[in-house]
PDB file of N, CA and C in Angstrom:
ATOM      1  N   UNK A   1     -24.091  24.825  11.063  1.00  0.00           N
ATOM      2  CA  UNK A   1     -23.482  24.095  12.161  1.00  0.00           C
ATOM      3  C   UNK A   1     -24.383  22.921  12.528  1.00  0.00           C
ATOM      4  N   UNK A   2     -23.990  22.234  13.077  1.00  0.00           N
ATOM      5  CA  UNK A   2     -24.382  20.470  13.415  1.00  0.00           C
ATOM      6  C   UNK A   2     -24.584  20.383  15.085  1.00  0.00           C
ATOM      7  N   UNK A   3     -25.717  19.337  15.347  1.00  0.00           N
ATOM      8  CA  UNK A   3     -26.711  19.721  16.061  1.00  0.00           C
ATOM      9  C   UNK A   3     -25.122  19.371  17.469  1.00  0.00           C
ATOM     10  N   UNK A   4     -24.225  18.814  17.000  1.00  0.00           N
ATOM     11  CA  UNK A   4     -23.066  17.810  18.104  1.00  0.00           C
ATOM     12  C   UNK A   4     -22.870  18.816  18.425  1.00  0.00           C
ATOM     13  N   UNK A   5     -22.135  20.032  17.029  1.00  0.00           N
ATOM     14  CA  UNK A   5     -21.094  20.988  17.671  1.00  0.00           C
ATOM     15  C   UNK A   5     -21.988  21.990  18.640  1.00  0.00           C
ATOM     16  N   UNK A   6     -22.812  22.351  18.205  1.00  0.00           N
ATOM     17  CA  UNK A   6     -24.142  22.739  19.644  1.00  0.00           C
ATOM     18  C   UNK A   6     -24.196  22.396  20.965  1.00  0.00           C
ATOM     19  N   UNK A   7     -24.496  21.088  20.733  1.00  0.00           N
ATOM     20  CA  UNK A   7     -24.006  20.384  22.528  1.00  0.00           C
ATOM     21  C   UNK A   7     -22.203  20.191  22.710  1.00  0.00           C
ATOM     22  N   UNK A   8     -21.996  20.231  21.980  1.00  0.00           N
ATOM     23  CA  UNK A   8     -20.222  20.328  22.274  1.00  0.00           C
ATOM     24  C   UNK A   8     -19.509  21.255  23.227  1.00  0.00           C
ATOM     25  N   UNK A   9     -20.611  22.424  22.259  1.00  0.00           N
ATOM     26  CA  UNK A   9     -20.151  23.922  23.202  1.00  0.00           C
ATOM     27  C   UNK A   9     -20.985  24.164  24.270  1.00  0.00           C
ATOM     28  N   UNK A  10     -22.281  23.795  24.147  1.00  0.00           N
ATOM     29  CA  UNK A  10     -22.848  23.986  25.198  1.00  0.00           C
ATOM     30  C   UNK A  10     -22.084  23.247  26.541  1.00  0.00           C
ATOM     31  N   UNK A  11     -21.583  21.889  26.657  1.00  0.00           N
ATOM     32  CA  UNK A  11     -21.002  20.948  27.344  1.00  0.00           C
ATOM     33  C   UNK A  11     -19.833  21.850  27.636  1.00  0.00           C
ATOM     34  N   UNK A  12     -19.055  22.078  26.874  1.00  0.00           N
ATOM     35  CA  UNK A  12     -17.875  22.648  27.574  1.00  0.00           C
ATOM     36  C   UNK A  12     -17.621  23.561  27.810  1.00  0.00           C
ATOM     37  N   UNK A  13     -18.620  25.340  27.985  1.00  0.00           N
ATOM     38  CA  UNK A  13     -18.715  25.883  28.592  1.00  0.00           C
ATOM     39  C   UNK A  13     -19.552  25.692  29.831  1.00  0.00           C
ATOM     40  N   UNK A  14     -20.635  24.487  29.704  1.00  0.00           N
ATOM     41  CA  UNK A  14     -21.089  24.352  31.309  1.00  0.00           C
ATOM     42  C   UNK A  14     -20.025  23.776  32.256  1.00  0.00           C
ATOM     43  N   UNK A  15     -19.270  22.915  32.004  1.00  0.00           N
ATOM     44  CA  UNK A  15     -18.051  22.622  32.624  1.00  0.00           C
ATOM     45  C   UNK A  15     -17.153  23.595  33.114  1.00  0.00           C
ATOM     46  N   UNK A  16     -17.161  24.292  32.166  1.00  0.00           N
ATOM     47  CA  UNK A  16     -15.650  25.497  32.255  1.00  0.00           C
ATOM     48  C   UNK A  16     -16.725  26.510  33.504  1.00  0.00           C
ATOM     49  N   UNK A  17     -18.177  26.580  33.165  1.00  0.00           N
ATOM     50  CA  UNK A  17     -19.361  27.514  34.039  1.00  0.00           C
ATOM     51  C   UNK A  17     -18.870  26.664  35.915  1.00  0.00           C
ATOM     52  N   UNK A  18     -18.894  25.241  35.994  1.00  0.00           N
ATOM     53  CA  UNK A  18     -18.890  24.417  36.883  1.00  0.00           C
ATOM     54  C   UNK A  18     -17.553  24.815  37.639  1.00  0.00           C
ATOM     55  N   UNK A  19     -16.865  24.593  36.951  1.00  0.00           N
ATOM     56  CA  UNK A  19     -15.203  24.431  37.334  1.00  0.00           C
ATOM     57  C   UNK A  19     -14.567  26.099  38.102  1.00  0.00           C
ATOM     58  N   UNK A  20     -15.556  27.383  37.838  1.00  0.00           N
ATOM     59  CA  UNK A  20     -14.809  28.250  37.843  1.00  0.00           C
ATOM     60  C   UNK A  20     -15.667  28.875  39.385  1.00  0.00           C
ATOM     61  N   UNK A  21     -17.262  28.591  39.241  1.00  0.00           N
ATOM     62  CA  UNK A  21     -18.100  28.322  40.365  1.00  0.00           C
ATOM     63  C   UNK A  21     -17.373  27.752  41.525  1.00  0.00           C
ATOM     64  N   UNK A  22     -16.974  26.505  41.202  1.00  0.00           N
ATOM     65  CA  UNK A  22     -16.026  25.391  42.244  1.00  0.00           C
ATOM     66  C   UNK A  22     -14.503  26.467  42.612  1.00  0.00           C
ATOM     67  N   UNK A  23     -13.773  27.162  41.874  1.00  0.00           N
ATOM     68  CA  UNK A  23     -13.042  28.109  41.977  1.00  0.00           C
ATOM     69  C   UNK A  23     -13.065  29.401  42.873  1.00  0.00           C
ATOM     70  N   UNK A  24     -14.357  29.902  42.546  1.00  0.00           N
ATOM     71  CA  UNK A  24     -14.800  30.935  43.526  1.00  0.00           C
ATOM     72  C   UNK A  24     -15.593  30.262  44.932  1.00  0.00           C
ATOM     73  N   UNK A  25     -15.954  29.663  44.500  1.00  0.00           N
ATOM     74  CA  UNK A  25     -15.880  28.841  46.448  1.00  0.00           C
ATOM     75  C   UNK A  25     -15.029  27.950  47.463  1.00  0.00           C
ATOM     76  N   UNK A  26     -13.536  28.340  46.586  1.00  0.00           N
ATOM     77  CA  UNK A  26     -12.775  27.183  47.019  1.00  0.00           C
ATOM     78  C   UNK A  26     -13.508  26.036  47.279  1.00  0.00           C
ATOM     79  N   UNK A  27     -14.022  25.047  46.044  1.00  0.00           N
ATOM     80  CA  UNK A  27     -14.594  23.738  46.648  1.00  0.00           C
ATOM     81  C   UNK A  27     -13.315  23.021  45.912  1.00  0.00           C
ATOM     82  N   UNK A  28     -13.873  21.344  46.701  1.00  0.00           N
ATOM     83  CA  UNK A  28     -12.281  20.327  46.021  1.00  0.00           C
ATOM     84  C   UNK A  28     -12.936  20.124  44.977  1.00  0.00           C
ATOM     85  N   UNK A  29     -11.719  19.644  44.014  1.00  0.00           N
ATOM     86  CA  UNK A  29     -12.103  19.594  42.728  1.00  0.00           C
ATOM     87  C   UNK A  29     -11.766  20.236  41.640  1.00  0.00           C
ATOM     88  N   UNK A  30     -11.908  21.783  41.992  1.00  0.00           N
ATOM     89  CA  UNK A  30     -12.018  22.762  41.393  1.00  0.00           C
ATOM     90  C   UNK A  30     -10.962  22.320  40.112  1.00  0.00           C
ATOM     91  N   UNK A  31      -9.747  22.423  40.468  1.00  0.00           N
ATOM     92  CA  UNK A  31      -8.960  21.815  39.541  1.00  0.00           C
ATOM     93  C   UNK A  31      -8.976  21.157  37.974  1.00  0.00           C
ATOM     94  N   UNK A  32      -9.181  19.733  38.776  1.00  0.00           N
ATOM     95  CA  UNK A  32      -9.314  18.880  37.470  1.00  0.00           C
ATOM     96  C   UNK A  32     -10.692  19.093  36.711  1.00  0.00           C
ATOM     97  N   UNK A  33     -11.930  20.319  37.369  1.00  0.00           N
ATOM     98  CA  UNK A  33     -13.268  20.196  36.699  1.00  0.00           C
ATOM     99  C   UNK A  33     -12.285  21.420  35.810  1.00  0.00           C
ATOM    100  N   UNK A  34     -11.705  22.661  36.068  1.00  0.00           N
ATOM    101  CA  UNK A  34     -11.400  23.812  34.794  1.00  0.00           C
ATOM    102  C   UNK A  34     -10.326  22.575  34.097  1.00  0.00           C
ATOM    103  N   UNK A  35      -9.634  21.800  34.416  1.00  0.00           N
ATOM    104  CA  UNK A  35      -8.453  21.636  33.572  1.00  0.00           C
ATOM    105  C   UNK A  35      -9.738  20.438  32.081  1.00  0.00           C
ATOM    106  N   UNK A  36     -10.424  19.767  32.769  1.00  0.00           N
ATOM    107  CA  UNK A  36     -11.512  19.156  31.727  1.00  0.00           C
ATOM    108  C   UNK A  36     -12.038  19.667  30.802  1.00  0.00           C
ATOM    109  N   UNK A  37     -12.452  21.093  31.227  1.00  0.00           N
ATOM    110  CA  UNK A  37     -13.168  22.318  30.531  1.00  0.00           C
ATOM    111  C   UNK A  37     -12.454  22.925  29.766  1.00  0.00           C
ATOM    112  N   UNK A  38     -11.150  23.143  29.621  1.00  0.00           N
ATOM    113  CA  UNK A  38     -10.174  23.627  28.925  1.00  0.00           C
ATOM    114  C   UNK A  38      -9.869  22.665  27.905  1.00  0.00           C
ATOM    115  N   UNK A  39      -9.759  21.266  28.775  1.00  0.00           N
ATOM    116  CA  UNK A  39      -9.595  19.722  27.203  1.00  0.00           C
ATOM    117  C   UNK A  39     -10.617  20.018  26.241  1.00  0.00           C
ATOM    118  N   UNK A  40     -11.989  19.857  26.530  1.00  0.00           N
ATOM    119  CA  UNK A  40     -12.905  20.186  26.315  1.00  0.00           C
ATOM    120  C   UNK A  40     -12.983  21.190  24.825  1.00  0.00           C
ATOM    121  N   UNK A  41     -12.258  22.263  25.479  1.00  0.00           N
ATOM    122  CA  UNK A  41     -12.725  23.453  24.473  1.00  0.00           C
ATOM    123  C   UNK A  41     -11.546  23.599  23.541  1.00  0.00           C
ATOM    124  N   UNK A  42     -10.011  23.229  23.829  1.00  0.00           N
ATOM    125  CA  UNK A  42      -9.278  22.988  22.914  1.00  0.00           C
ATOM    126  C   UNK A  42      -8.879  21.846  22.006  1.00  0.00           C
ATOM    127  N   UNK A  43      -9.553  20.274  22.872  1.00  0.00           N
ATOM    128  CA  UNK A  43      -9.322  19.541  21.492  1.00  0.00           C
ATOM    129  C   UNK A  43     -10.170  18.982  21.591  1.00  0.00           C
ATOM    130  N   UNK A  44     -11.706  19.986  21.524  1.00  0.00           N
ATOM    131  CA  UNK A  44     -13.134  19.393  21.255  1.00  0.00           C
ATOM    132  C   UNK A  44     -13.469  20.356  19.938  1.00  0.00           C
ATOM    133  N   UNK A  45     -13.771  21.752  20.778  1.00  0.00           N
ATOM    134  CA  UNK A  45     -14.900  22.363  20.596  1.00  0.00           C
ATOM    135  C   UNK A  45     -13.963  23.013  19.697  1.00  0.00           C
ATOM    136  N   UNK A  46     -12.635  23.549  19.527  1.00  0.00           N
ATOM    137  CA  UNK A  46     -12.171  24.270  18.688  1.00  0.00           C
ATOM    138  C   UNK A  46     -11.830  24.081  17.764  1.00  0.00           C
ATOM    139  N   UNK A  47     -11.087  22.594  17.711  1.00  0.00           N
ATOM    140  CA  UNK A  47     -11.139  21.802  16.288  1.00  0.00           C
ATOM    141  C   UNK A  47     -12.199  21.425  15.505  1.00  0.00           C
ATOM    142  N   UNK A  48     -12.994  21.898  16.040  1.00  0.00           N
ATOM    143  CA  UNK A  48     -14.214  21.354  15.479  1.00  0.00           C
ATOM    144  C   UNK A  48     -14.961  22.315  14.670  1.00  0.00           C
ATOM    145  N   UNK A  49     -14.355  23.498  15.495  1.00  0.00           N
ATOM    146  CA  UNK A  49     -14.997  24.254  14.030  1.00  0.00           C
ATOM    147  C   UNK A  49     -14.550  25.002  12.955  1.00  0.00           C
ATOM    148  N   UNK A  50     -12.891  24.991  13.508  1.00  0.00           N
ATOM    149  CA  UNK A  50     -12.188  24.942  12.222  1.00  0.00           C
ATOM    150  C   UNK A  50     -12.584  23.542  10.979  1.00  0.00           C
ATOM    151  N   UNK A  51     -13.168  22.851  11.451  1.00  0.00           N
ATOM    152  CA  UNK A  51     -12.933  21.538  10.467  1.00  0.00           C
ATOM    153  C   UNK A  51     -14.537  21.697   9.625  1.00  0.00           C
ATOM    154  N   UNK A  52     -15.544  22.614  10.610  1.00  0.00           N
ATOM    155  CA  UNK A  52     -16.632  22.853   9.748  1.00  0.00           C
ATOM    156  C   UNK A  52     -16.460  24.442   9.057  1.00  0.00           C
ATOM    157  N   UNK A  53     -15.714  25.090   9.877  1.00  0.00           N
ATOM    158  CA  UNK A  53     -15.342  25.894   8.626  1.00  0.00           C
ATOM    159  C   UNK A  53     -14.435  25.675   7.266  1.00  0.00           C
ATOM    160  N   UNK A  54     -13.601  24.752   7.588  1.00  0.00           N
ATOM    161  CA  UNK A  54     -13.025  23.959   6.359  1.00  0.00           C
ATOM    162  C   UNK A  54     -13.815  23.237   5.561  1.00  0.00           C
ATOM    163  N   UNK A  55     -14.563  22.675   5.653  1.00  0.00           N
ATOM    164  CA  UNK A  55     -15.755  21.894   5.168  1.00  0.00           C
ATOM    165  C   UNK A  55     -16.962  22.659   4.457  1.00  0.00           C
ATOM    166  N   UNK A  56     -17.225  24.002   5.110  1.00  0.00           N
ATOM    167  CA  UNK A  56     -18.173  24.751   4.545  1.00  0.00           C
ATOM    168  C   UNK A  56     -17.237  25.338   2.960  1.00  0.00           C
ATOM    169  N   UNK A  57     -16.229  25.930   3.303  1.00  0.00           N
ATOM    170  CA  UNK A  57     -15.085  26.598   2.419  1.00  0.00           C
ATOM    171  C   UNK A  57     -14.839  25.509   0.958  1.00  0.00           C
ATOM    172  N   UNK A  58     -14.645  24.287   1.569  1.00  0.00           N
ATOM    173  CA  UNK A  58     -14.448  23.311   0.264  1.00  0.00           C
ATOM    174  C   UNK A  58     -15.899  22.835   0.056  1.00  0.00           C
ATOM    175  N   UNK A  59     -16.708  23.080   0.278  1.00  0.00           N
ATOM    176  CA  UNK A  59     -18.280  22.759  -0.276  1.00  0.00           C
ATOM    177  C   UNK A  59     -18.498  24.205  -1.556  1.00  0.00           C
ATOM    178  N   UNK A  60     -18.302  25.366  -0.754  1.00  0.00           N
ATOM    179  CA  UNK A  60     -18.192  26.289  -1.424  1.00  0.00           C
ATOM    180  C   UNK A  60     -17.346  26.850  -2.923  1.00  0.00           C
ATOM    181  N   UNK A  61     -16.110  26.375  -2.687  1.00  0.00           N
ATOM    182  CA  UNK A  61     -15.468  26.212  -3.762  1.00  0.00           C
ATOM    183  C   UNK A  61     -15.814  25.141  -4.473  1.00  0.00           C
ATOM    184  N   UNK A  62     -16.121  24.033  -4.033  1.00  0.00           N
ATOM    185  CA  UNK A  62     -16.524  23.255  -5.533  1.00  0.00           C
ATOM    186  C   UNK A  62     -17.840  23.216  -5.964  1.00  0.00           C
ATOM    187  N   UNK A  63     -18.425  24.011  -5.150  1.00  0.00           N
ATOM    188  CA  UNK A  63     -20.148  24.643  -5.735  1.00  0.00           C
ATOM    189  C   UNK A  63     -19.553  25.924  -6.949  1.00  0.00           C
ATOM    190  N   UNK A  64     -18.458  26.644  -6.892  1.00  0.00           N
ATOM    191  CA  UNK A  64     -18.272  27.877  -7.358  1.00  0.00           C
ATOM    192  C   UNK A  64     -17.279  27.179  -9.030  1.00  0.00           C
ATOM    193  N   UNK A  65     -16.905  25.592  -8.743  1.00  0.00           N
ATOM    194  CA  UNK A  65     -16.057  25.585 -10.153  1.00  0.00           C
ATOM    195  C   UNK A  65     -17.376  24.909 -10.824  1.00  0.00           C
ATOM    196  N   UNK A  66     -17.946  23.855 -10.036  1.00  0.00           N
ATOM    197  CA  UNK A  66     -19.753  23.483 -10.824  1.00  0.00           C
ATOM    198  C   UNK A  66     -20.084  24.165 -12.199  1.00  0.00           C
ATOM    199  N   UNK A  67     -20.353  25.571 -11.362  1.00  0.00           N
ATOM    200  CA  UNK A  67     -21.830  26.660 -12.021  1.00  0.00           C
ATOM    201  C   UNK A  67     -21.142  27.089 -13.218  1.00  0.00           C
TER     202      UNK A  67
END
């Protein structure tokens, strides 16, 4: 894994950590900080590692027709 997708996830579970904090204290906000955290983790952090698990998979197979 790649040093981005690291801070990727780290970033958008501290958000989603922020947003849910702001939730349990009824503070304003609360809202649009989980609905960010949710962008965040579905068309950040999750595509992202389907696309390095796709990437590892076709590295792998054409290491395996190589040898």
């Amino acid at each position: 894994m790649t040093k981005s997708f690291y801070v990727l996830g780290f970033l958008t579970f501290f958000v989603l950590g922020i947003g849910i904090m702001f939730e349990f204290l009824s503070w304003p906000y609360r809202g649009i900080i989980v609905f960010i955290g949710l962008l965040l983790l579905n068309f950040g952090l999750i595509p992202a590692y389907f696309y390095q698990k796709y990437r590892q998979a076709k590295l792998k197979v054409k290491a395996n027709t190589n040898a």
